[in-house]
Protein backbone atom coordinates (compact mmCIF):
# COMPACT_ATOMS: atom_id res chain seq x y z
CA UNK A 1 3.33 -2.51 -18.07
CA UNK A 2 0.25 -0.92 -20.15
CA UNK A 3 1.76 0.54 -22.96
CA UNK A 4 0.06 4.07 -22.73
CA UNK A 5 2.56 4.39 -19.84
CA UNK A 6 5.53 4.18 -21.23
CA UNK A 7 4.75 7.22 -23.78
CA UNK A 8 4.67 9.30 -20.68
CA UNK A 9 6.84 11.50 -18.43
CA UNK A 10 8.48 10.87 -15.36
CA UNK A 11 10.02 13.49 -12.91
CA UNK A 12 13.22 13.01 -12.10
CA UNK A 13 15.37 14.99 -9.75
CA UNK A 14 12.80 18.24 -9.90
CA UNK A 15 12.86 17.94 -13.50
CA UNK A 16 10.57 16.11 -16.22
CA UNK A 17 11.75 13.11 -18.18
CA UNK A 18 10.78 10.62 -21.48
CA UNK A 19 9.37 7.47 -20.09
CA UNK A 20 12.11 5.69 -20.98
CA UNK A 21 14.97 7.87 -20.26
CA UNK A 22 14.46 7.54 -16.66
CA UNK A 23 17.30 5.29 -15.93
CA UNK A 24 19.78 5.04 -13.18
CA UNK A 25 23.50 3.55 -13.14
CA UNK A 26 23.68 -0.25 -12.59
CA UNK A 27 26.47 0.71 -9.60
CA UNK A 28 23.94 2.92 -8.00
CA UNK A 29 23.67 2.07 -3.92
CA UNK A 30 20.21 1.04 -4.45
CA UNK A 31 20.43 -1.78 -6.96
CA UNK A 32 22.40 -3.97 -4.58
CA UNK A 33 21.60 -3.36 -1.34
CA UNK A 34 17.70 -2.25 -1.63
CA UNK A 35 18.07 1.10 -0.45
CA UNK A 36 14.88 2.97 -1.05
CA UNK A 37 11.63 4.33 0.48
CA UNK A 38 8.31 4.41 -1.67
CA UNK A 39 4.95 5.28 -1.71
CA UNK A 40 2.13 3.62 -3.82
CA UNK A 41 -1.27 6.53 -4.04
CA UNK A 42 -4.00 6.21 -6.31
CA UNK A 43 -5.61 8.90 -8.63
CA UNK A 44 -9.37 8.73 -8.81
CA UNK A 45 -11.46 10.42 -10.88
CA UNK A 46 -14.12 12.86 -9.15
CA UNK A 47 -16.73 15.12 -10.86
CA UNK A 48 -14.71 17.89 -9.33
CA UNK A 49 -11.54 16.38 -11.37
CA UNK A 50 -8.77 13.81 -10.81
CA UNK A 51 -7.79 13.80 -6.82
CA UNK A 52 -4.82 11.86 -5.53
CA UNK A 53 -6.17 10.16 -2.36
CA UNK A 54 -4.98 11.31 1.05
CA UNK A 55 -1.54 12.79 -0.97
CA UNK A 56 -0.35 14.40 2.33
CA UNK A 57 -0.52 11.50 4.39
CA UNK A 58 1.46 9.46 2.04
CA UNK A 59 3.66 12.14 1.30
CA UNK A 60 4.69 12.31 5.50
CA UNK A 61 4.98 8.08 5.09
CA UNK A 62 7.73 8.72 2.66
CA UNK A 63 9.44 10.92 4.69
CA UNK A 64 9.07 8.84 8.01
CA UNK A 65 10.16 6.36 6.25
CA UNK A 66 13.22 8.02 4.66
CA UNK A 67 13.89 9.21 8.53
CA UNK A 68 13.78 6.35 10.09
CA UNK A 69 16.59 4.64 7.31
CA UNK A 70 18.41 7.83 7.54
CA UNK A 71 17.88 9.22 3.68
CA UNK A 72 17.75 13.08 3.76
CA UNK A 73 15.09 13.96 0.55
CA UNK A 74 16.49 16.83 -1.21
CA UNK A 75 13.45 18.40 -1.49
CA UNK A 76 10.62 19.65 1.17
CA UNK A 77 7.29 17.76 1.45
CA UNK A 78 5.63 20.13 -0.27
CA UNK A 79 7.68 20.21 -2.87
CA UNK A 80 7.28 16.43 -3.33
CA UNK A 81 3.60 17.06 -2.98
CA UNK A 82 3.59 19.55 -5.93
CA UNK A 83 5.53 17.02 -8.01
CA UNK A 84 3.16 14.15 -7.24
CA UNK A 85 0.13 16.85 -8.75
CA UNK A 86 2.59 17.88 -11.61
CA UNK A 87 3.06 14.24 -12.71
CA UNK A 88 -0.91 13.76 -13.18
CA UNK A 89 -1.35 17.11 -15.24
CA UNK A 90 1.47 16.83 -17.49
CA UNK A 91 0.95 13.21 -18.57
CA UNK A 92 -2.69 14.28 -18.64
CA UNK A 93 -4.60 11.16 -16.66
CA UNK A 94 -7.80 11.34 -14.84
CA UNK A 95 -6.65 8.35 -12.78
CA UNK A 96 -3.67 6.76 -11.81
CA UNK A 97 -1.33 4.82 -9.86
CA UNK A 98 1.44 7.25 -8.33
CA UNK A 99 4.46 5.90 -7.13
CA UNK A 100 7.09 8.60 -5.66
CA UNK A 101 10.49 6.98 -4.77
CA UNK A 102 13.24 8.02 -2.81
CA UNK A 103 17.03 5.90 -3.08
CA UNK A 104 20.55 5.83 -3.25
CA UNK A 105 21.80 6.81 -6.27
CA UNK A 106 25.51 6.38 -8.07
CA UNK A 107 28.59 7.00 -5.98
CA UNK A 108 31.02 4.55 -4.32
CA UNK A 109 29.96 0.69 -3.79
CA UNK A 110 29.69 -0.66 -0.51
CA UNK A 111 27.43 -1.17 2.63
CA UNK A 112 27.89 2.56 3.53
CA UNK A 113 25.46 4.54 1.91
CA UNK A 114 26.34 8.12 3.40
CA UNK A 115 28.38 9.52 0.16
CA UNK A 116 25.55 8.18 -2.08
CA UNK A 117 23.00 10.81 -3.36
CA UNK A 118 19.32 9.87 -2.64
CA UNK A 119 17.60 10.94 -5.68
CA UNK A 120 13.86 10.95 -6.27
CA UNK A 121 11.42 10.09 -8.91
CA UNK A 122 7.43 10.04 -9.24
CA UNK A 123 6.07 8.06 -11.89
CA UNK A 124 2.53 7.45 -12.46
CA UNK A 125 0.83 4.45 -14.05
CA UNK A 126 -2.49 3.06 -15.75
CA UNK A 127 -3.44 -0.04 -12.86
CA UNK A 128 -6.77 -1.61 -12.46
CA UNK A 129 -7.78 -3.79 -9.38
CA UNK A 130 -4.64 -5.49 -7.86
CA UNK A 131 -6.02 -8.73 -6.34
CA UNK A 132 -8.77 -8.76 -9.86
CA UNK A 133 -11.87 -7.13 -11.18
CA UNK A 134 -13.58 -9.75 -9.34
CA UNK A 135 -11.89 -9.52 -6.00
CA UNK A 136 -14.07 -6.63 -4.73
CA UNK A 137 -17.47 -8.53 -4.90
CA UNK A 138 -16.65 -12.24 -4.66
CA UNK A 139 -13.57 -11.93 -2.73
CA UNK A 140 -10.31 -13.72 -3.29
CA UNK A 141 -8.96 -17.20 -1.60
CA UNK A 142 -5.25 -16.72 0.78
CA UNK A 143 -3.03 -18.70 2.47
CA UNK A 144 -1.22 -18.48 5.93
CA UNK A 145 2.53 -18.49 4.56
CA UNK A 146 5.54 -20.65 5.88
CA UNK A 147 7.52 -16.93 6.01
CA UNK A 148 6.82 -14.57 8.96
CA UNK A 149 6.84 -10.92 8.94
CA UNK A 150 10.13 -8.99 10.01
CA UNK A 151 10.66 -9.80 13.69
CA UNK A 152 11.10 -6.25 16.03
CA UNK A 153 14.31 -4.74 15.97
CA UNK A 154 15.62 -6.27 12.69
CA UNK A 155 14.27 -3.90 9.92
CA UNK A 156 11.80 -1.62 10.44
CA UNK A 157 8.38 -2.34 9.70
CA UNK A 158 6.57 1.07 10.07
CA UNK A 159 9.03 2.12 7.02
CA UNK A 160 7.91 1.07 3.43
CA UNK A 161 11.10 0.58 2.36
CA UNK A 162 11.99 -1.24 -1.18
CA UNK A 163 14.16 -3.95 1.33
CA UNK A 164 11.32 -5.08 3.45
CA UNK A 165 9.30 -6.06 -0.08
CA UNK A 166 11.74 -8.73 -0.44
CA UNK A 167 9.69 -10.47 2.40
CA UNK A 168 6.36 -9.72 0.86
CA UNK A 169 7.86 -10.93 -2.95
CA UNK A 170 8.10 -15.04 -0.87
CA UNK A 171 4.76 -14.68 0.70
CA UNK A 172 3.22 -13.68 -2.70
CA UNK A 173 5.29 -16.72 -4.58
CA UNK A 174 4.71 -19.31 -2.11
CA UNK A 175 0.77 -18.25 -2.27
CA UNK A 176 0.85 -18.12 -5.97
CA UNK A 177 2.90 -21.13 -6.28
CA UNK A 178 0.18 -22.81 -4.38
CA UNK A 179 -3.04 -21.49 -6.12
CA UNK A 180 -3.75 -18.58 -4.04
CA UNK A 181 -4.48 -15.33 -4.68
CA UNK A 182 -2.53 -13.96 -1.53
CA UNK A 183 -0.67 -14.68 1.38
CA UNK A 184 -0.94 -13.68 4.85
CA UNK A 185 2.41 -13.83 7.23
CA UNK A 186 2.83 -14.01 10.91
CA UNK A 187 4.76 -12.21 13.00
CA UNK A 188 7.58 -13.18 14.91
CA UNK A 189 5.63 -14.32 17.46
CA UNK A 190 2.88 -16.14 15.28
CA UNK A 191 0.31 -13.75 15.32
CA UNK A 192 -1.02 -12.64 12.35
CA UNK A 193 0.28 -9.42 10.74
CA UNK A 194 -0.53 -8.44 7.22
CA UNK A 195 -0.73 -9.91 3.66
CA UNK A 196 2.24 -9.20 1.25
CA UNK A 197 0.82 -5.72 0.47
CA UNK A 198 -2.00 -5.44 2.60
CA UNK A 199 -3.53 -4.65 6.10
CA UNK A 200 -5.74 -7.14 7.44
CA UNK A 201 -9.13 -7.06 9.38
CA UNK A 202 -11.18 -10.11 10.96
CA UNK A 203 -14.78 -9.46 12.18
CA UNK A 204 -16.34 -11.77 14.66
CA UNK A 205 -19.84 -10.82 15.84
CA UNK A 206 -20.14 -7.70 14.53
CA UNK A 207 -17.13 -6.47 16.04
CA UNK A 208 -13.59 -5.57 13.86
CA UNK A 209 -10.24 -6.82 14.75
CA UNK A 210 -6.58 -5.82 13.36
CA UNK A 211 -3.27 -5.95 14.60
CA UNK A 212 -1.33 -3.26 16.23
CA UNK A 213 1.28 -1.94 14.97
CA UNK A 214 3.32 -3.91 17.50
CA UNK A 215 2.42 -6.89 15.28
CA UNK A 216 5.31 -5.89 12.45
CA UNK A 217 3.04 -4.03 9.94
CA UNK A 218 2.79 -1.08 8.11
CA UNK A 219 0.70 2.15 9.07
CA UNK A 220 -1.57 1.59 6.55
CA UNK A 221 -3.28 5.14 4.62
CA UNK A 222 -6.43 2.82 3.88
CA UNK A 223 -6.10 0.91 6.85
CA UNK A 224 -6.52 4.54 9.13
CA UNK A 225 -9.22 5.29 6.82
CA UNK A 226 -11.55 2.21 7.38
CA UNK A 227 -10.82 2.88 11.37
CA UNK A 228 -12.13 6.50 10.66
CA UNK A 229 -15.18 4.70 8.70
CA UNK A 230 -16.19 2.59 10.73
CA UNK A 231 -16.22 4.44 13.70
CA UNK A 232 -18.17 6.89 12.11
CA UNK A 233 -20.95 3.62 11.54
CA UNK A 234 -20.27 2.75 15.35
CA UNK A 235 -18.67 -0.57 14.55
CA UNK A 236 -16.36 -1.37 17.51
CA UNK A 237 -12.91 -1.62 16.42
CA UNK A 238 -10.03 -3.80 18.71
CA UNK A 239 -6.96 -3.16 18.21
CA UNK A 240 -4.96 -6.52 19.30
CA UNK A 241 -2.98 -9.33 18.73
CA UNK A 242 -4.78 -12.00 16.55
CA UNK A 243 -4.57 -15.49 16.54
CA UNK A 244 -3.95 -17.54 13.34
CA UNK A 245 -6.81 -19.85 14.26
CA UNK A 246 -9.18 -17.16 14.34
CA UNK A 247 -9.12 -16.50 10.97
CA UNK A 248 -10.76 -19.65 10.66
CA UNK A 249 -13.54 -19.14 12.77
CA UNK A 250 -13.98 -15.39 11.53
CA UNK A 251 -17.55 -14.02 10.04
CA UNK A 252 -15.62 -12.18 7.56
CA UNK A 253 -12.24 -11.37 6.77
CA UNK A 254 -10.90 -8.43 4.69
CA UNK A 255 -7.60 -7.16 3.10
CA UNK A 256 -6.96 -2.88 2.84
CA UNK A 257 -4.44 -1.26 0.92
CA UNK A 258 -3.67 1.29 -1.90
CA UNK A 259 -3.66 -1.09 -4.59
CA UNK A 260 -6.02 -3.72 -3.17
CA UNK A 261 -8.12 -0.79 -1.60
CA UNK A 262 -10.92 -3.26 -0.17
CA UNK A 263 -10.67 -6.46 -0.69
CA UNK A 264 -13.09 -9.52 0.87
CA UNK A 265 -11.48 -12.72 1.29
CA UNK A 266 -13.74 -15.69 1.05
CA UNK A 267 -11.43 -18.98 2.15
CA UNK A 268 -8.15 -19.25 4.04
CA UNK A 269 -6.18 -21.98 3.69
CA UNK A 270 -9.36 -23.96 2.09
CA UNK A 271 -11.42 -23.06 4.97
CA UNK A 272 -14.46 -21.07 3.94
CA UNK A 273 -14.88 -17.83 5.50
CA UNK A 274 -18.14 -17.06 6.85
CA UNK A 275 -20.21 -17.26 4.23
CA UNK A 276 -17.88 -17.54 1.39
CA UNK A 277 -17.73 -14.17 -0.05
CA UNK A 278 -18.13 -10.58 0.82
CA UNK A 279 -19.51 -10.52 4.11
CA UNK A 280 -22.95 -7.27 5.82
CA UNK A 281 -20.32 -5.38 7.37
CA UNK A 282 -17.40 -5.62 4.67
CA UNK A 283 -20.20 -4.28 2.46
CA UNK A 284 -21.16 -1.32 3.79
CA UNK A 285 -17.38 -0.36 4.68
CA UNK A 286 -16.42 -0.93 0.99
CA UNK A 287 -19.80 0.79 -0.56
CA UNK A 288 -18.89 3.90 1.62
CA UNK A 289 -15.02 4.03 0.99
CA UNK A 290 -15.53 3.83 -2.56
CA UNK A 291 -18.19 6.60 -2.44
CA UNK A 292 -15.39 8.48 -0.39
CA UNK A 293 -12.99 8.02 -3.24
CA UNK A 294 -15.27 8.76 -6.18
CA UNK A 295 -16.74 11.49 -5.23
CA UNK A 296 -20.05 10.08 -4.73
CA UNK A 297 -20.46 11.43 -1.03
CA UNK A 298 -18.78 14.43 1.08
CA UNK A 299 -15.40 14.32 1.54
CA UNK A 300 -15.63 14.89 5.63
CA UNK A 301 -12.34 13.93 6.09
CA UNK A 302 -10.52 16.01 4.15
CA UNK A 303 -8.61 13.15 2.20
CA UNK A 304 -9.18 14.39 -1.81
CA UNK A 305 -6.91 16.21 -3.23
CA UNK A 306 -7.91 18.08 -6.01
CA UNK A 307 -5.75 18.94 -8.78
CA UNK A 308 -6.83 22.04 -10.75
């Protein structure tokens, strides 16, 4: 944790707390059975001022999410949306990581969780690149991991819930463990699904592949951006079921997400990915999203949100 963090504030329950003092009971629902919904947003800094990317979008994630595992949020969206802006100007930052949370909270212990309280918290933190500085230009090196995705109808996958991270915490070991950077997982079926954290796109002449989300991952914010993108460039865009082999035999392959926002990757499994790092089309996708985000182009999507 960078220590400019922790002399921050944290909202807590609709009200503003010491860095520190934002504790919950060990007994609370959440600490032993994993229930909570979260989102992960980034902060960038624009010359029009800090704007949390595509806050809105997230913001309805949460509450899909919270939906979906049954967890009514005591609060509206917009009030969670007001908090999310509220955490940035009070602790003062010009960019950030955001990270809202919804969970169970202190009551009675069991499996059960309807008497539990589902209490909320945004906290916002000082994060760099997730996958490296490096990992944006010379892309990183992944694995295909021994541990598949969550198959259908066992825990939802279109919910970003704190549970279904235990899955991504063993792909990220085992890829780790082994000398990667990352891990991809399979579904249930053996197709491939997503990284640990990430969405996951394969081009093969000049065209873009990614999984549905049949294929057990999340709706991605950045992923639905870089579809919006790339359209706009008139880069066809498939939609389907991917093979694990055809990673291999991809011109480029590339990892989306909040933290790891663009991401190249130039060798899976010690096969060499095209041409070994960031690949024409992975380029120009990345060079224009990150114009997006800093301001550097118009918005025409409507995804900054500035905060006055």
């Amino acid at each position: 944790m960078d220590p400019r963090d922790e002399k921050g504030k944290i909202w807590m329950n609709g009200k503003f707390i010491a860095w520190q003092e934002a504790t919950l009971h060990v007994m609370s629902h959440v600490v032993h059975y994993g229930s909570s919904v979260f989102e992960g947003m980034r902060c960038y800094e624009t010359p029009e001022g800090p704007s949390i990317f595509r806050l809105y979008d997230h913001i309805r994630r949460l509450f899909d999410s919270a939906k979906i595992y049954r967890m009514p949020i005591p609060y509206s969206l917009e009030d969670i949306i007001e908090a999310c802006k509220q955490v940035i100007r009070v602790n003062e930052l010009r960019s950030a990581y955001v990270r809202p949370i919804a969970y169970r909270g202190y009551h009675s212990l069991g499996v059960d969780p309807s008497k539990c309280p589902v209490d909320v918290a945004i906290g916002a933190l000082n994060w760099g690149r997730y996958l490296g500085e490096e990992a944006i230009t010379q892309g990183v090196d992944v694995c295909v991991s021994s541990w598949n995705r969550l198959a259908p109808n066992t825990m939802p996958a279109m919910a970003k819930a704190g549970s279904n991270y235990m899955s991504s915490q063993l792909i990220k070991q085992e890829a780790q463990m082994g000398g990667y950077i990352e891990g991809i997982g399979l579904d249930a079926q053996g197709y491939v699904s997503e990284g640990s954290g990430e969405n996951i796109f394969v081009v093969r002449d000049k065209k873009i592949y990614t999984p549905p989300l049949g294929a057990s991952i999340l709706p991605g914010i950045t992923r639905d951006s870089i579809l919006c993108i790339a359209k706009d460039f008139e880069i066809p865009v498939i939609e389907t079921l991917i093979p694990r082999e055809m990673l291999y035999i991809a011109d480029e392959v590339f990892f989306t997400g909040t933290a790891a926002e663009v991401t190249p990757i130039r060798s899976i499994d010690k096969i060499q990915v095209g041409a070994g790092k960031r690949g024409p089309i992975t380029e120009k996708i990345q060079t224009r999203f990150f114009d997006i985000l800093n301001g550097k182009v118009k918005d025409s999507y409507g995804w900054h949100d500035i905060i006055k």
